[in-house]
Protein backbone atom coordinates (compact mmCIF):
# COMPACT_ATOMS: atom_id res chain seq x y z
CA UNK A 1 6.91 16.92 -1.31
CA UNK A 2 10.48 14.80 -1.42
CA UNK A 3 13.41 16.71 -2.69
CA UNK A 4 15.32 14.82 -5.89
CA UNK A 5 17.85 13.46 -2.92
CA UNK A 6 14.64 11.83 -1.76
CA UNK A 7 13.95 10.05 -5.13
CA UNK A 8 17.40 9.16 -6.04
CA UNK A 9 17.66 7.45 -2.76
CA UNK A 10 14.04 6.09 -3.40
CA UNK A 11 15.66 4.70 -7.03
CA UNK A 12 17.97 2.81 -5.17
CA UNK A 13 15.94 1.07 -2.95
CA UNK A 14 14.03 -3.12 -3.55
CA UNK A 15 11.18 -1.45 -2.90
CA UNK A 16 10.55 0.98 -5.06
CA UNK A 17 12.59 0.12 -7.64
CA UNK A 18 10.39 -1.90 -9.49
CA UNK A 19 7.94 1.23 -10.31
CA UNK A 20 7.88 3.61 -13.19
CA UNK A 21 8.95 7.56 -12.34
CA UNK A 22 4.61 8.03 -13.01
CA UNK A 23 4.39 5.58 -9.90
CA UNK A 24 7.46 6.65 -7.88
CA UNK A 25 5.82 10.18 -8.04
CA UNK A 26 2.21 9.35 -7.12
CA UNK A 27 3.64 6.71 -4.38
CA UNK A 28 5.40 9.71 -2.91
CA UNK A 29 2.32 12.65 -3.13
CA UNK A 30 1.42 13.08 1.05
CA UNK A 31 4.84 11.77 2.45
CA UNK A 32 7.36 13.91 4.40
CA UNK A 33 11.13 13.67 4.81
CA UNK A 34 11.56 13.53 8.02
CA UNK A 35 15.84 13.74 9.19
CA UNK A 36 16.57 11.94 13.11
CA UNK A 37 19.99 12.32 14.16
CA UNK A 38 21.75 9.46 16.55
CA UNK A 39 19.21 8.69 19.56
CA UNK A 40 16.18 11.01 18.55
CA UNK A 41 13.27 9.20 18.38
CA UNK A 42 11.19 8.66 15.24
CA UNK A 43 8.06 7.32 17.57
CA UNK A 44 6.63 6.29 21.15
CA UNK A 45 5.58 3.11 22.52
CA UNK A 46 1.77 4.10 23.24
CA UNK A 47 1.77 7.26 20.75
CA UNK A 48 -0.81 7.35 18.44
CA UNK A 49 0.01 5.48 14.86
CA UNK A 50 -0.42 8.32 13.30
CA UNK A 51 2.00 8.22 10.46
CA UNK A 52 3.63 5.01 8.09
CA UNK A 53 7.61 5.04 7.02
CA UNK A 54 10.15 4.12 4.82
CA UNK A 55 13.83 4.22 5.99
CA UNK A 56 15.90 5.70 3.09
CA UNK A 57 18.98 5.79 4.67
CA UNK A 58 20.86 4.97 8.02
CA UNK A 59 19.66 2.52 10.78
CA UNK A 60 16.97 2.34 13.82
CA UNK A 61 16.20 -0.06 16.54
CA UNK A 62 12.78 -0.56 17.71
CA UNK A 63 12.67 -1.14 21.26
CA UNK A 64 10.08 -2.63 23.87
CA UNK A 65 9.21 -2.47 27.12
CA UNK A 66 7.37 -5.04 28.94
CA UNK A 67 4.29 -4.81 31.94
CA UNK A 68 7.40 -6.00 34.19
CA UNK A 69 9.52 -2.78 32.97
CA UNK A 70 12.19 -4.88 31.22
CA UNK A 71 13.55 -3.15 28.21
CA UNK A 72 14.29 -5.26 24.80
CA UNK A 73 15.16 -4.31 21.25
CA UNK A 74 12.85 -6.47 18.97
CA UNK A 75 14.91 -5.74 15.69
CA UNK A 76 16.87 -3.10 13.55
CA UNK A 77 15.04 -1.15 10.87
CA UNK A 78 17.76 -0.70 7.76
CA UNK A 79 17.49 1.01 4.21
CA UNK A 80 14.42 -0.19 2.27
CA UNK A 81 12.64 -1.45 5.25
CA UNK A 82 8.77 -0.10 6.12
CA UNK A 83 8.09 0.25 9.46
CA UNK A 84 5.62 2.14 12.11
CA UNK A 85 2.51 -0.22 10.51
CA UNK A 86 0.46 0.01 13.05
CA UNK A 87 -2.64 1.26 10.86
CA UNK A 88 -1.71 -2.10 8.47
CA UNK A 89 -2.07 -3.56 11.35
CA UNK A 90 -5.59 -2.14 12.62
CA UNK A 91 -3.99 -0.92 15.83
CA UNK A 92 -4.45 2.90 17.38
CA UNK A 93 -1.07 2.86 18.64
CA UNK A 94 2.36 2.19 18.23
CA UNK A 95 3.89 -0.69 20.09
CA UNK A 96 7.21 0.17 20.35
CA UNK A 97 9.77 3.18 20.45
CA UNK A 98 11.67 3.52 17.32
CA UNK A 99 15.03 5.57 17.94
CA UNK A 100 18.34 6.17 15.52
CA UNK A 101 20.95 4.49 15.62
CA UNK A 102 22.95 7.03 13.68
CA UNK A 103 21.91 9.66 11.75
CA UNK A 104 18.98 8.87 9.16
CA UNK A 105 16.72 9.75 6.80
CA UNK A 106 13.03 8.58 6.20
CA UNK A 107 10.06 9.52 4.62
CA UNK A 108 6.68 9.76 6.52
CA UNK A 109 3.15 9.15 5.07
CA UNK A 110 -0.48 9.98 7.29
CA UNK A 111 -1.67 6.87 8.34
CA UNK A 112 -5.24 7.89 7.18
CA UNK A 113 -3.78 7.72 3.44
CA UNK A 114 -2.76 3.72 4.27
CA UNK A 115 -5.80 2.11 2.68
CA UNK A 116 -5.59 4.71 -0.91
CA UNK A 117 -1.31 4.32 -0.98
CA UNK A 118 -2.18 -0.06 -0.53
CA UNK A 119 -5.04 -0.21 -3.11
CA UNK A 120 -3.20 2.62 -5.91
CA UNK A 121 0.09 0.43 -5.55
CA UNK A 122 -0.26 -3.18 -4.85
CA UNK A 123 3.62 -4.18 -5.06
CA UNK A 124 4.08 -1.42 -2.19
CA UNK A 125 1.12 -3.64 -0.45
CA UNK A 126 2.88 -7.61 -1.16
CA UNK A 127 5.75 -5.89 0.37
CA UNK A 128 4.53 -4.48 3.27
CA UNK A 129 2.11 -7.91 4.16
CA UNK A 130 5.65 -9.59 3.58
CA UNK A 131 7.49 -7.60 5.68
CA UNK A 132 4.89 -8.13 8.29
CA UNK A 133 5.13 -11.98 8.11
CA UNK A 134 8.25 -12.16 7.69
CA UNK A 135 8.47 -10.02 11.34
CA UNK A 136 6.11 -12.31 12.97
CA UNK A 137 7.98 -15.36 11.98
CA UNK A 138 11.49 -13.73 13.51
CA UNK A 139 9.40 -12.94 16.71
CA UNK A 140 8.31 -16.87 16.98
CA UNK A 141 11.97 -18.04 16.17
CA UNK A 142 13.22 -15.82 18.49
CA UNK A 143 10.82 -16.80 21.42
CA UNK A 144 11.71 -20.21 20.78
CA UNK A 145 15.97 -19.79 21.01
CA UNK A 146 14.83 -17.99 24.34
CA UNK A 147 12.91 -21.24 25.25
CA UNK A 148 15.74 -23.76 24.06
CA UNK A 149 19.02 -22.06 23.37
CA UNK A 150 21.78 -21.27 26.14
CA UNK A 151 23.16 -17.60 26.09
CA UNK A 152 26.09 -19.11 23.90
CA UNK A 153 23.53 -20.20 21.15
CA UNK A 154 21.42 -16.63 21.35
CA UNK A 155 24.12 -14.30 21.40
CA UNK A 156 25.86 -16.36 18.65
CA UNK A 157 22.54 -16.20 16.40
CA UNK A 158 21.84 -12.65 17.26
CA UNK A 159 25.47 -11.88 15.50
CA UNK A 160 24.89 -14.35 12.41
CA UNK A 161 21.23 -12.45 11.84
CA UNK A 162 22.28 -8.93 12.03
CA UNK A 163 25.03 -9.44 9.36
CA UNK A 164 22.92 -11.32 7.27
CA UNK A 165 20.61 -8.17 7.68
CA UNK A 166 23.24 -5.00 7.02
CA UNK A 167 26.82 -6.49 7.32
CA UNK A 168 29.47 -4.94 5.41
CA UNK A 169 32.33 -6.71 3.78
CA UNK A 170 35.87 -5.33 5.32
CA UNK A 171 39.34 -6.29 5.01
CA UNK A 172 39.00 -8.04 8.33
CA UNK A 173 35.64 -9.35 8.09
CA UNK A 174 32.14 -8.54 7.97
CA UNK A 175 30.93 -5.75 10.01
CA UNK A 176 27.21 -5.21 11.10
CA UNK A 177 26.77 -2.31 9.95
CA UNK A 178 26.18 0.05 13.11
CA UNK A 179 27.50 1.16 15.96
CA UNK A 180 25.78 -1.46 18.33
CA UNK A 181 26.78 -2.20 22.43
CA UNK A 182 27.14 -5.03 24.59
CA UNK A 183 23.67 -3.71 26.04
CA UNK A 184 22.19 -3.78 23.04
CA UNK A 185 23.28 -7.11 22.57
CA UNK A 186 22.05 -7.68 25.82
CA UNK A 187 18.40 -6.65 25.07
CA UNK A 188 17.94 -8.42 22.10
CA UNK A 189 18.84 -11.47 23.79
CA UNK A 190 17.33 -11.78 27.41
CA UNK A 191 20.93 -11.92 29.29
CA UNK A 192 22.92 -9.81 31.49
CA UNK A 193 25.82 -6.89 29.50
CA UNK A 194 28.27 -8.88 32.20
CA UNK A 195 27.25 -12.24 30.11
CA UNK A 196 27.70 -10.69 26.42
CA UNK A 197 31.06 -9.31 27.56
CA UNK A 198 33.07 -12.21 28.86
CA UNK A 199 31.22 -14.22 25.09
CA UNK A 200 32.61 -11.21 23.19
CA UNK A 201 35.55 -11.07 24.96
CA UNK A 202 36.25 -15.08 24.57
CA UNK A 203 35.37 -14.45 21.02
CA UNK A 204 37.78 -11.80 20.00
CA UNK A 205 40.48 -13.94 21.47
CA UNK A 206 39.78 -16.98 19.59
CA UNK A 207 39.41 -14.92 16.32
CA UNK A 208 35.94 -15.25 15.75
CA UNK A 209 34.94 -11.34 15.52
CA UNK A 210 37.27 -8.32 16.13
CA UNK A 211 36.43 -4.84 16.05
CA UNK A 212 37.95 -1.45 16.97
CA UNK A 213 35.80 0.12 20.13
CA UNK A 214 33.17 -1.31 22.01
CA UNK A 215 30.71 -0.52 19.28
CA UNK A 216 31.80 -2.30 15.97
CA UNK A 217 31.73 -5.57 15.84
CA UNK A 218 33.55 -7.54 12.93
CA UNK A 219 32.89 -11.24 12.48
CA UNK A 220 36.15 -12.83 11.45
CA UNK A 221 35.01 -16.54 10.98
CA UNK A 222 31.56 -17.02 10.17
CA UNK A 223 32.16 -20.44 10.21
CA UNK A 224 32.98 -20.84 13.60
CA UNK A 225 30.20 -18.69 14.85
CA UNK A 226 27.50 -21.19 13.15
CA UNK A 227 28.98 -23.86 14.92
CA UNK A 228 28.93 -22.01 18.09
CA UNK A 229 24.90 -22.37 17.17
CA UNK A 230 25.15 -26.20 16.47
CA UNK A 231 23.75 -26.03 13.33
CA UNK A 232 26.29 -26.14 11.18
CA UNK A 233 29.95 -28.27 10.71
CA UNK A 234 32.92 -27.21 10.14
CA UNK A 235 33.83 -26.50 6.28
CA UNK A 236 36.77 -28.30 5.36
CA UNK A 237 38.31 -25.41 3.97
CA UNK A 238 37.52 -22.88 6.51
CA UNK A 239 40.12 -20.35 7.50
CA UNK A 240 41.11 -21.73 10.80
CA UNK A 241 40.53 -19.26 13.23
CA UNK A 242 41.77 -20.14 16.91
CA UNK A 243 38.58 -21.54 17.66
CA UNK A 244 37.93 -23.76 14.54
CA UNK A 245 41.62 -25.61 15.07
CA UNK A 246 41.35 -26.40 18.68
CA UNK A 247 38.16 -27.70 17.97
CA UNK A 248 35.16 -27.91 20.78
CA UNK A 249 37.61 -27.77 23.52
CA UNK A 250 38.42 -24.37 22.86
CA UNK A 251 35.05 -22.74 24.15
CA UNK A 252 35.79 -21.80 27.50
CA UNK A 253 33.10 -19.48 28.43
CA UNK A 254 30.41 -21.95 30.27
CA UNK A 255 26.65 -21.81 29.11
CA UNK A 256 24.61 -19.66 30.90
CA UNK A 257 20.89 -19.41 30.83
């Protein structure tokens, strides 16, 4: 059974904060706590679905590998989020690994208890069908910047979606989040880590993201990143990074497909 920690963290969660303690405590009879520190993984590509989750605190990536052997990161699992549904989704076996990030918490329910833990709480059920569209719909608008976005475009997008996801308000920005690499990057993006470099690199010197290390990544001017994606002008009062005052000009770094 989850320790108080496990239902204070629960408490603070979309997800289950909507229910009563009666509810929180019957949604919670079968699951496990279940602690992964930074790059143990949570599940196999090709294991057995054996058990559901809920990530109560910390972050994962769910990675892919293709028939050709190529390795991708599909998306990032953060606080709140469900994930290993392979039994909502009437499939044996996981399709992807799901490693952590950093150091995190989640609680683990026997897939075989799926259908009773859908039917005895049908908000936990809404949210789980919506978090299953709302994947499929990030897969198709991802497979389409891959058909008709540059590498400029992607990257740029890739950035803009993972701090709408988890970034953090700073003094110099918004950070994602997580410690995330230039590989990473890479992955989640179908390009080369020499190709996210010299865009990050370009970036930082036109003020458009900072960031201390090669795994924090602050975006300085979201403004100029969205126009990076041509989708969105220039706000008249936008803080004028480098790359917002010298205008179009300023983007040095060629596209690259």
């Amino acid at each position: 059974m989850p320790s108080p920690l496990c239902h204070a963290l629960l408490r603070n969660l979309d997800l289950f904060r909507p229910l009563s303690d009666a509810q929180l405590s019957a949604a919670l009879q079968g699951a496990a706590p279940c602690r992964l520190e930074a790059g143990a993984v949570a599940y196999a590509q090709g294991a057995p679905g054996a058990h559901f989750f809920v990530l109560l605190h910390g972050c994962l990536k769910v990675v892919q590998v293709t028939p050709e052997g190529e390795q991708i990161i599909l998306r990032y699992v953060n606080p709140g989020d469900m994930f290993g549904l392979a039994c909502a989704m009437g499939q044996a076996c996981y399709p992807a690994t799901v490693l952590a990030v950093q150091e995190s918490v989640c609680l683990a329910w026997p897939a075989a208890a799926w259908s009773t833990f859908t039917a005895s709480h049908p908000q936990l059920a809404a949210t789980a069908l919506h978090t299953m569209g709302h994947r499929l719909q990030e897969a198709h608008q991802r497979i389409q910047e891959l058909s008709n976005d540059d590498v400029e475009q992607r990257v740029a997008r890739t950035i803009l979606r993972l701090i709408d996801q988890s970034g953090l308000p700073t003094r110099d920005g918004v950070d994602i989040g997580f410690p995330i690499t230039r590989q990473d990057i890479a992955e989640m993006t179908g390009t080369t880590l020499h190709t996210v470099s010299r865009l990050l690199s370009d970036w930082k010197q036109r003020g458009i993201i900072g960031g201390s290390g090669r795994m924090r990544i602050v975006l300085r001017s979201p403004a100029a990143l969205a126009r990076l994606c041509g989708h969105a002008p220039l706000p008249v009062d936008c803080a004028a990074c480098l790359s917002c005052r010298a205008g179009p000009s300023a983007a040095v770094v060629p596209a690259v497909h």
